[in-house]
PDB file of N, CA and C in Angstrom:
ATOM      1  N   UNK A   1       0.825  -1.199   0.000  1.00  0.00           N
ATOM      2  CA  UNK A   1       0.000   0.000   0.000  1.00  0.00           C
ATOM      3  C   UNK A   1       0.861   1.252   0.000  1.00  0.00           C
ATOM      4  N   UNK A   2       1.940   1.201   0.706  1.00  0.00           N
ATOM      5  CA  UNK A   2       2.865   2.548   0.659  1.00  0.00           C
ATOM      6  C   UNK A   2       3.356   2.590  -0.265  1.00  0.00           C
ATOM      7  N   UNK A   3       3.441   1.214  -1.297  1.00  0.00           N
ATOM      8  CA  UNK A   3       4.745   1.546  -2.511  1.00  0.00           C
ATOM      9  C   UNK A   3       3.656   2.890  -3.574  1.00  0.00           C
ATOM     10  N   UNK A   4       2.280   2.320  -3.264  1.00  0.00           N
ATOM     11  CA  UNK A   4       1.232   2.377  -4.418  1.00  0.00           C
ATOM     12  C   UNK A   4       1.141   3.699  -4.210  1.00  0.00           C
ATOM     13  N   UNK A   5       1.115   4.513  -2.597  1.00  0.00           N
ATOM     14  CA  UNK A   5       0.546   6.269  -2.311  1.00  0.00           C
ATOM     15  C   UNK A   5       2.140   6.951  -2.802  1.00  0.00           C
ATOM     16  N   UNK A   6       3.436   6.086  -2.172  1.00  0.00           N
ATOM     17  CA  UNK A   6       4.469   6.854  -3.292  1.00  0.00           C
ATOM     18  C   UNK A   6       4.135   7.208  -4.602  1.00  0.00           C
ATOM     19  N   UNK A   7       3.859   6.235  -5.438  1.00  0.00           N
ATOM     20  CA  UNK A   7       3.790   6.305  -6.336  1.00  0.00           C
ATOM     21  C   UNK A   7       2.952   7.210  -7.557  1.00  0.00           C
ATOM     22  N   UNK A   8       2.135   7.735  -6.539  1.00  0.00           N
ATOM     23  CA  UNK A   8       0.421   8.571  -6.245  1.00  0.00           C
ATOM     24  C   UNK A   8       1.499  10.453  -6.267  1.00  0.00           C
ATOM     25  N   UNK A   9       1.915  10.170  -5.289  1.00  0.00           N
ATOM     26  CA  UNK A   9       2.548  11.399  -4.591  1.00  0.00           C
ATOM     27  C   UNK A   9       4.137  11.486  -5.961  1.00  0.00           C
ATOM     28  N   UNK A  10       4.527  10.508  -6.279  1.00  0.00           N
ATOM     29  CA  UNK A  10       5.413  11.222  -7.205  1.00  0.00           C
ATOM     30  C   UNK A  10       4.574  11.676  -8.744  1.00  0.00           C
ATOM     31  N   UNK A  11       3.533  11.070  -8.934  1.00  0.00           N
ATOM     32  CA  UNK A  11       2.978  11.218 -10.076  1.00  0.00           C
ATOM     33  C   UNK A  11       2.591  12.641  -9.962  1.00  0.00           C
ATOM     34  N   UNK A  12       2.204  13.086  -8.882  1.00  0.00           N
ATOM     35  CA  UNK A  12       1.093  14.820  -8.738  1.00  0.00           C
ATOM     36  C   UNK A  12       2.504  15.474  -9.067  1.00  0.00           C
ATOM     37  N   UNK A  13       3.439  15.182  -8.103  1.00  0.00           N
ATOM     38  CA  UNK A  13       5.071  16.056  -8.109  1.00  0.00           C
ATOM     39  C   UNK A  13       5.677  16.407  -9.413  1.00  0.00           C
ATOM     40  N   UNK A  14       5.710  15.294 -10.381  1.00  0.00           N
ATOM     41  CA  UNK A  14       5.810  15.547 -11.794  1.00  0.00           C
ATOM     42  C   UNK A  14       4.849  16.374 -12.134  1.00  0.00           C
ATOM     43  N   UNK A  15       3.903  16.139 -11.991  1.00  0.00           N
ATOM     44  CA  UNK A  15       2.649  16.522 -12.885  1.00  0.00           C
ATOM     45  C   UNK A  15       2.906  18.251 -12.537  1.00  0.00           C
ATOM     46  N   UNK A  16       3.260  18.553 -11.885  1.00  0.00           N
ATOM     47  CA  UNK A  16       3.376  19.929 -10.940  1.00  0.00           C
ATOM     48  C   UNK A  16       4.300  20.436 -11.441  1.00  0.00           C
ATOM     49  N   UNK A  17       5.317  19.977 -11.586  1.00  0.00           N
ATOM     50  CA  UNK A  17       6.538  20.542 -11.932  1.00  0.00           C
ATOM     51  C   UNK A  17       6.846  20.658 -13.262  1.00  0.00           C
ATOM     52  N   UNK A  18       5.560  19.559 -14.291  1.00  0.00           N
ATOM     53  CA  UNK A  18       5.738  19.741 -16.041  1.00  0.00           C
ATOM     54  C   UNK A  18       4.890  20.854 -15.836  1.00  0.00           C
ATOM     55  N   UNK A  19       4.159  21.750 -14.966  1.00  0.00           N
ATOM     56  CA  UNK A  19       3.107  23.074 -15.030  1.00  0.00           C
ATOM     57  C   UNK A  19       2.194  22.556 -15.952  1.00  0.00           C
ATOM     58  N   UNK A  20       1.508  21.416 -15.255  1.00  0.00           N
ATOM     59  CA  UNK A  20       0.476  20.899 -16.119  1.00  0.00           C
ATOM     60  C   UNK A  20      -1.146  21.173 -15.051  1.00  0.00           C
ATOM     61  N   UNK A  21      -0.600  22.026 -14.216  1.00  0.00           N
ATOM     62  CA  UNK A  21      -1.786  22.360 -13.725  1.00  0.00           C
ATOM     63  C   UNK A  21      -2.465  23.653 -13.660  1.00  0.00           C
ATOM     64  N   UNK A  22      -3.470  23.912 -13.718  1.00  0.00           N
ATOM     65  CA  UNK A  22      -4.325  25.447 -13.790  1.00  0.00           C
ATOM     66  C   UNK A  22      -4.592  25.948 -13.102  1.00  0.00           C
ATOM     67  N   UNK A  23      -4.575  27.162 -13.078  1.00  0.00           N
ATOM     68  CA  UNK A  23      -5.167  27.615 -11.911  1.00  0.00           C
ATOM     69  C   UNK A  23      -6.547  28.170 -11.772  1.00  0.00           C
ATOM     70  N   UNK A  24      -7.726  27.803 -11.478  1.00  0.00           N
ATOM     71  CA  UNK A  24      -9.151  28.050 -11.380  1.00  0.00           C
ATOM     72  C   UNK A  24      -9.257  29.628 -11.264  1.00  0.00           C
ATOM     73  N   UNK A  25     -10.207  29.770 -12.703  1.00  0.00           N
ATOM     74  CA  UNK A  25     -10.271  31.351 -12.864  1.00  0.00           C
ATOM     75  C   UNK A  25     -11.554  32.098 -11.606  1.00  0.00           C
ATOM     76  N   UNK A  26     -12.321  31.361 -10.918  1.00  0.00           N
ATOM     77  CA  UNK A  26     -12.884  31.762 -10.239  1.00  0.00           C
ATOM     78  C   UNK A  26     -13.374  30.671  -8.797  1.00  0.00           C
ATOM     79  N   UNK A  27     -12.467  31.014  -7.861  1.00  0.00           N
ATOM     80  CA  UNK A  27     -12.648  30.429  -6.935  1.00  0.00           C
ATOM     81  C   UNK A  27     -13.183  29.929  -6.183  1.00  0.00           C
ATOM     82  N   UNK A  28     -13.800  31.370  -5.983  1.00  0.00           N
ATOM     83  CA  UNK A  28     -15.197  31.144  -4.813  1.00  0.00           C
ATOM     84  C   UNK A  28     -16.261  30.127  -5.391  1.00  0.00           C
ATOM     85  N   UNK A  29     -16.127  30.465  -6.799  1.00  0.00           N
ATOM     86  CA  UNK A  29     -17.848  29.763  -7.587  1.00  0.00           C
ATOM     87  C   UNK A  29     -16.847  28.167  -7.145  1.00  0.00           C
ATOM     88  N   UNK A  30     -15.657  27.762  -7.975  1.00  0.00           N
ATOM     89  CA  UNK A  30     -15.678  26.402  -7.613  1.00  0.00           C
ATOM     90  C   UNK A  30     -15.789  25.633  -6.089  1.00  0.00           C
ATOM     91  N   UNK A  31     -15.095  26.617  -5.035  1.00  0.00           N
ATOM     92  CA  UNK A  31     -15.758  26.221  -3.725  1.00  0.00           C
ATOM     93  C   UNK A  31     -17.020  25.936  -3.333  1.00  0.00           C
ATOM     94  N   UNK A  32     -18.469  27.023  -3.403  1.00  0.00           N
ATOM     95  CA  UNK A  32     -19.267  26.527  -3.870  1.00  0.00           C
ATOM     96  C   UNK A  32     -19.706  25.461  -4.273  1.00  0.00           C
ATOM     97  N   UNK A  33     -19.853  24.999  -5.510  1.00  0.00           N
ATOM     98  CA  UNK A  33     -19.782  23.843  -6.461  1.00  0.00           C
ATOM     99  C   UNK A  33     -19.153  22.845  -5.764  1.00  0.00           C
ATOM    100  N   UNK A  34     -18.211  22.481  -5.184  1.00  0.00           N
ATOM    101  CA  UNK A  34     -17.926  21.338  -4.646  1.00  0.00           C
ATOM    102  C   UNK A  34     -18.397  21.367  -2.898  1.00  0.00           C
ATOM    103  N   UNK A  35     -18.537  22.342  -2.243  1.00  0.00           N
ATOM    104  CA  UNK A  35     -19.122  22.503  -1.589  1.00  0.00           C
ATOM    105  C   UNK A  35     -20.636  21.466  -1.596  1.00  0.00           C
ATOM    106  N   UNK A  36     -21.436  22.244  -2.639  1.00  0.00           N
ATOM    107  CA  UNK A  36     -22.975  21.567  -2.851  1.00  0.00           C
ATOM    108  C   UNK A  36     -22.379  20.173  -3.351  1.00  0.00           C
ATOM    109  N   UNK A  37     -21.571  19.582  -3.927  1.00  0.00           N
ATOM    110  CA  UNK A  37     -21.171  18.458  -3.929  1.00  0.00           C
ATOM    111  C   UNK A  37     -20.963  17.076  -2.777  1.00  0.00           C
ATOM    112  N   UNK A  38     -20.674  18.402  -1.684  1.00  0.00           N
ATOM    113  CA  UNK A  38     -20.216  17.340  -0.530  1.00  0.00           C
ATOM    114  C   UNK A  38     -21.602  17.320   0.499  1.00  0.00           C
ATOM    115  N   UNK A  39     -22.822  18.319   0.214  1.00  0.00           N
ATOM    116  CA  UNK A  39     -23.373  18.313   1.365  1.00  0.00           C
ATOM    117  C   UNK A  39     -24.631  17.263   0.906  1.00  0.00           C
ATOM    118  N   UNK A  40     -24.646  17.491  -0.738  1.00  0.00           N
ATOM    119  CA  UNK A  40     -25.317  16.355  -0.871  1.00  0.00           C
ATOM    120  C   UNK A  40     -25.000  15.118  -0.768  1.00  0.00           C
ATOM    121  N   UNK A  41     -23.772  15.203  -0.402  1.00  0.00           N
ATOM    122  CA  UNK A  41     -23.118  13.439  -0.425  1.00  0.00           C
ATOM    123  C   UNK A  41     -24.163  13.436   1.312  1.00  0.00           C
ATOM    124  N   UNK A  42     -23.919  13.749   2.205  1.00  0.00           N
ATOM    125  CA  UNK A  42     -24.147  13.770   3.431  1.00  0.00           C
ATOM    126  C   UNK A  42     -25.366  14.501   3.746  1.00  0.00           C
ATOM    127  N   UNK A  43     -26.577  14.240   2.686  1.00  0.00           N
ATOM    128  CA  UNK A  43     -27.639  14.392   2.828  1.00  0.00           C
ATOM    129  C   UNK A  43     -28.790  13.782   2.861  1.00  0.00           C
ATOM    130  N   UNK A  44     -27.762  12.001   2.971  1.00  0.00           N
ATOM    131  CA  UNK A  44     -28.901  11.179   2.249  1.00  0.00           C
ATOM    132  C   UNK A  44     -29.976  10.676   3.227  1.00  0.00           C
ATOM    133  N   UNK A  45     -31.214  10.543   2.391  1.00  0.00           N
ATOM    134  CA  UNK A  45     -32.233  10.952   3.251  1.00  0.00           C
ATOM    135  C   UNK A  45     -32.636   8.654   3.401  1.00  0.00           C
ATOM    136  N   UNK A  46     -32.675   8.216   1.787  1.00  0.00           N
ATOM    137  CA  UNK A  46     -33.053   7.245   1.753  1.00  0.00           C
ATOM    138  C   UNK A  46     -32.109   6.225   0.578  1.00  0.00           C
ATOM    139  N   UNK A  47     -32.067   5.092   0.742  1.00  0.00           N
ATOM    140  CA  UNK A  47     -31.033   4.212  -0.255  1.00  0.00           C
ATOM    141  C   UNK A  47     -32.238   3.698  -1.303  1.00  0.00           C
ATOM    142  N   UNK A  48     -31.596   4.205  -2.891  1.00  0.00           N
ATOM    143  CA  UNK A  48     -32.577   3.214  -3.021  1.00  0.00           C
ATOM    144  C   UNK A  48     -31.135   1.831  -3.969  1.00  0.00           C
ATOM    145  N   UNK A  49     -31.946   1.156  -4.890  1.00  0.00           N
ATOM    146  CA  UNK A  49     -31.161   0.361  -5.571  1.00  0.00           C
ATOM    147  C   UNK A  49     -31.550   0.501  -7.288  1.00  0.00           C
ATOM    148  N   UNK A  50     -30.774   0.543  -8.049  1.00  0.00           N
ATOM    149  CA  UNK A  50     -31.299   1.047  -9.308  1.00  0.00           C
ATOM    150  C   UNK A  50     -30.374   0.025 -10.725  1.00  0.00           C
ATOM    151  N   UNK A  51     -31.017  -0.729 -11.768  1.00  0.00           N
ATOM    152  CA  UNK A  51     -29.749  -1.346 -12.225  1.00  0.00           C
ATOM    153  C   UNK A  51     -29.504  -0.224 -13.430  1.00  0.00           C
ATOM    154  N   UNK A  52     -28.762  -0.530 -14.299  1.00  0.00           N
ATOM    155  CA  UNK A  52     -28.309   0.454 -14.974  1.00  0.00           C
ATOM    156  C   UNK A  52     -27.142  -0.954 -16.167  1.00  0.00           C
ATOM    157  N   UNK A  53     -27.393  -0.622 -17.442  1.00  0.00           N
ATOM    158  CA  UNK A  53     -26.830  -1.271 -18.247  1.00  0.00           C
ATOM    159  C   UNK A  53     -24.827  -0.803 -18.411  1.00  0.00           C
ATOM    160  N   UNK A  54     -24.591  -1.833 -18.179  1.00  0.00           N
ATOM    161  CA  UNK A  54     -23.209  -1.690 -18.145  1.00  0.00           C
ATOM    162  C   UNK A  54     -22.360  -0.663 -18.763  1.00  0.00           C
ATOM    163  N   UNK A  55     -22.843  -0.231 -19.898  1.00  0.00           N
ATOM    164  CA  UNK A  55     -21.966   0.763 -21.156  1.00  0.00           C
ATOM    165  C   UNK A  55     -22.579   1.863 -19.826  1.00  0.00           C
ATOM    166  N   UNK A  56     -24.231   2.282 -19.701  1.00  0.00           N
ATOM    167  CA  UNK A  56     -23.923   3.535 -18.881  1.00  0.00           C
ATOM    168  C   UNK A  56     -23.228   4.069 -17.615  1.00  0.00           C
ATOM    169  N   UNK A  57     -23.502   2.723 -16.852  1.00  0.00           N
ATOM    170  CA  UNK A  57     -22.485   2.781 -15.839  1.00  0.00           C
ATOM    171  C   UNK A  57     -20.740   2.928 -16.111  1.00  0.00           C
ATOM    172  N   UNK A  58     -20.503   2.834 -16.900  1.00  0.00           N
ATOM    173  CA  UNK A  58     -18.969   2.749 -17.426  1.00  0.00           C
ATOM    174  C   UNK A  58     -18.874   4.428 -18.317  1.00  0.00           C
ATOM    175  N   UNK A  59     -20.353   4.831 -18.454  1.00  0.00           N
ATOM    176  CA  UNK A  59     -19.893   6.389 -18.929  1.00  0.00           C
ATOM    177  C   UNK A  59     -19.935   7.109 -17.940  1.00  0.00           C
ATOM    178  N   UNK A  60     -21.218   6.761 -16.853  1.00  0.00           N
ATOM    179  CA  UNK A  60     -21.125   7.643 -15.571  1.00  0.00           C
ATOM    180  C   UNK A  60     -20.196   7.876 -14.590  1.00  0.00           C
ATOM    181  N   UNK A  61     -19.299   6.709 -15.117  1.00  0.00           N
ATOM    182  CA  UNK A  61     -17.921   6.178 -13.984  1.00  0.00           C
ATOM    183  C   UNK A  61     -16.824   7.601 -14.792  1.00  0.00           C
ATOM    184  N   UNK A  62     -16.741   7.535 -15.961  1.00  0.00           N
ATOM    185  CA  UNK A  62     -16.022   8.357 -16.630  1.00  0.00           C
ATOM    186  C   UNK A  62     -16.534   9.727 -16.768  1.00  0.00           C
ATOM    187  N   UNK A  63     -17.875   9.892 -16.477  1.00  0.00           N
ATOM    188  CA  UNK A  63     -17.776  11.380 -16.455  1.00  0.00           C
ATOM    189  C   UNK A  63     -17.573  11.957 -14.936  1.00  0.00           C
ATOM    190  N   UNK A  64     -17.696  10.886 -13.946  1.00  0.00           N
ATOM    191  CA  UNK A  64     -17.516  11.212 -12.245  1.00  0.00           C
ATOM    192  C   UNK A  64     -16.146  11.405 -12.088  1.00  0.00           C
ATOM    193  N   UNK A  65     -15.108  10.938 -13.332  1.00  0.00           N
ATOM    194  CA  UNK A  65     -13.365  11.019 -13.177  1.00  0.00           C
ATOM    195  C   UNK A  65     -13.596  12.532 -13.616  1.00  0.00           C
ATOM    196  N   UNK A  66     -13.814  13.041 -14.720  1.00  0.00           N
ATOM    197  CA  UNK A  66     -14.105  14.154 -15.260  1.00  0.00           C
ATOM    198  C   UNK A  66     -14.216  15.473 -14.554  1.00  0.00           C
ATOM    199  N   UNK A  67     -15.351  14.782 -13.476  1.00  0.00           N
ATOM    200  CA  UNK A  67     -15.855  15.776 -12.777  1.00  0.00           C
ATOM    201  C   UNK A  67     -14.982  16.310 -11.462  1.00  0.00           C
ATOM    202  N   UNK A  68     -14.393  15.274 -11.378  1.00  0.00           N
ATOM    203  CA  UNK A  68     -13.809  15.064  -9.741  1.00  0.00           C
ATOM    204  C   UNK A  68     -14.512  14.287  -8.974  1.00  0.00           C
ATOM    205  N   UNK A  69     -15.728  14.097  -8.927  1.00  0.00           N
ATOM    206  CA  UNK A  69     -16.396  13.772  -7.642  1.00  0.00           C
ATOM    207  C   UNK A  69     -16.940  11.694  -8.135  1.00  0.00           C
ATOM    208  N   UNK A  70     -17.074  11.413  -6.581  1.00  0.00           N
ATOM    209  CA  UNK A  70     -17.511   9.748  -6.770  1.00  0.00           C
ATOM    210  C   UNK A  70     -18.620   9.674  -8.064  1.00  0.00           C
ATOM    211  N   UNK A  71     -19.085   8.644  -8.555  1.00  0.00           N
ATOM    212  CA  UNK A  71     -20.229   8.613  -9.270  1.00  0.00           C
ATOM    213  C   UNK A  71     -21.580   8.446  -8.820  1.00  0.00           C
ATOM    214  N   UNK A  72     -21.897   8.101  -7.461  1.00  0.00           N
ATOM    215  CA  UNK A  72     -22.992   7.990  -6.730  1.00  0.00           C
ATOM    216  C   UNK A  72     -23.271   9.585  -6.412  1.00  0.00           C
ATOM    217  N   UNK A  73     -22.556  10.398  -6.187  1.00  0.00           N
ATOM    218  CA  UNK A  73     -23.105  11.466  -5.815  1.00  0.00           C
ATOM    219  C   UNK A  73     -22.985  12.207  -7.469  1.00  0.00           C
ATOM    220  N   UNK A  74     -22.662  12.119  -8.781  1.00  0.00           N
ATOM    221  CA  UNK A  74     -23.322  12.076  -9.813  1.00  0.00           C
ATOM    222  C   UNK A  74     -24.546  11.736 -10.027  1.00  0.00           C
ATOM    223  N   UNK A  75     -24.790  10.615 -10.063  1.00  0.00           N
ATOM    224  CA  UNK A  75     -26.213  10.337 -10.052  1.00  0.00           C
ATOM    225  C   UNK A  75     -27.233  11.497  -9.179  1.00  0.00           C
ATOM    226  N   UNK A  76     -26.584  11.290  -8.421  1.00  0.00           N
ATOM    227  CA  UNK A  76     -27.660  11.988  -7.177  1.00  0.00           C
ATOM    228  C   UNK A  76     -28.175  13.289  -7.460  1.00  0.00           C
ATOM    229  N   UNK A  77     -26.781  13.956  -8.031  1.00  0.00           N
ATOM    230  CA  UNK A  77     -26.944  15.396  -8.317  1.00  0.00           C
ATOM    231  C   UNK A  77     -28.120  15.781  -9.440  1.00  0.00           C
ATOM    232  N   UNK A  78     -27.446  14.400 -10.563  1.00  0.00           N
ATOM    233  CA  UNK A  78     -28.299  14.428 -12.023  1.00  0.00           C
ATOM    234  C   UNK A  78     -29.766  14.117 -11.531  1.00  0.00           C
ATOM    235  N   UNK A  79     -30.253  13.530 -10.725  1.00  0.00           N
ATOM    236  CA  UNK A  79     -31.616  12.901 -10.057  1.00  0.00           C
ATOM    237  C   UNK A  79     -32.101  14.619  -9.608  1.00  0.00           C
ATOM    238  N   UNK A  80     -31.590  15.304  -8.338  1.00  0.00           N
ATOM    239  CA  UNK A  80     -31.725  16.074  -8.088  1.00  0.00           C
ATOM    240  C   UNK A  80     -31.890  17.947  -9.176  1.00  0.00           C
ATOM    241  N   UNK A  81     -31.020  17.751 -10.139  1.00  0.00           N
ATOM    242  CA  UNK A  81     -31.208  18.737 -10.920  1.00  0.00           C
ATOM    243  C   UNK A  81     -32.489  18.181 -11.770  1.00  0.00           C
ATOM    244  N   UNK A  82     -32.778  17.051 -12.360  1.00  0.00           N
ATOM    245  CA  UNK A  82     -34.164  16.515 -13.144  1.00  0.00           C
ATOM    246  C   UNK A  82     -35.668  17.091 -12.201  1.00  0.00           C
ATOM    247  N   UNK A  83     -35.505  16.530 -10.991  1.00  0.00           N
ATOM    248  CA  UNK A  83     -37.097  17.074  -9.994  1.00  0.00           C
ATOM    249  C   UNK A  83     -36.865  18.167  -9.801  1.00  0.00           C
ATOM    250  N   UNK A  84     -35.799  19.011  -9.801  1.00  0.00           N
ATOM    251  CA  UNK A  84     -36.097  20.184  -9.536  1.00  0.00           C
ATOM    252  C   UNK A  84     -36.429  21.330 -10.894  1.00  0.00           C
ATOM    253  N   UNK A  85     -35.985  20.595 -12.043  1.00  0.00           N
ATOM    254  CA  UNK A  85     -36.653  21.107 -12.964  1.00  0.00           C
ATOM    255  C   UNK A  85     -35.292  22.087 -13.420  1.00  0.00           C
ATOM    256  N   UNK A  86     -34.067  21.934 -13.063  1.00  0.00           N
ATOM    257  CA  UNK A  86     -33.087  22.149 -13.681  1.00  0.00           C
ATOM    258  C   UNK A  86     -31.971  21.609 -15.113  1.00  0.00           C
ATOM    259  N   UNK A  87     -32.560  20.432 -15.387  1.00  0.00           N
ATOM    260  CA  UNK A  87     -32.364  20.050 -16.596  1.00  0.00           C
ATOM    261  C   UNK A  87     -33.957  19.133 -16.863  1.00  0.00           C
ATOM    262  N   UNK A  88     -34.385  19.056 -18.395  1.00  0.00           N
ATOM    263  CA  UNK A  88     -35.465  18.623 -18.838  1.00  0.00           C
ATOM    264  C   UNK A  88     -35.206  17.446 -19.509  1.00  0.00           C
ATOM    265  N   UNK A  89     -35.964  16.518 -20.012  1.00  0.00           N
ATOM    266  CA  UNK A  89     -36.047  15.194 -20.540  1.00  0.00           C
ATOM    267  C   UNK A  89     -35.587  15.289 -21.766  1.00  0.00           C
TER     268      UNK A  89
END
């Protein structure tokens, strides 16, 4: 397990030092935004169980890398922006 978080920790160090990282043009909004990210993680009211065909689960997995955040609280969000009438069918 330690060889694997070295290995974690030299990868960011490179990655840092080729200046392959950005710097977020507006801060506060992305605090925010991950903010509402985390409170819905720790909002859950009820579990449900849902199946989902393999190809989508394997895109939702890839757009949750995308995003930053797990893919369960993807879903959740996408569930949550649909009833509230923030994205349409």
């Amino acid at each position: 397990m330690m060889g694997q978080q070295k290995k974690e920790d030299d990868d960011l160090l490179k990655s840092f030092e080729n200046d392959e990282w950005k710097s977020v043009k507006d801060i506060e909004s992305e605090k925010a935004r991950y903010a509402g990210y985390a409170s819905d993680t720790f909002q859950k009211k009820k579990r449900i169980n849902i199946r989902l065909s393999e190809q989508d689960l394997t895109r939702l997995k890839a757009k949750s890398l995308e995003e930053g955040i797990p893919y369960q609280t993807l879903i959740s969000s996408l569930i949550h922006k649909y009833v509230t009438g923030q994205i349409r069918p």
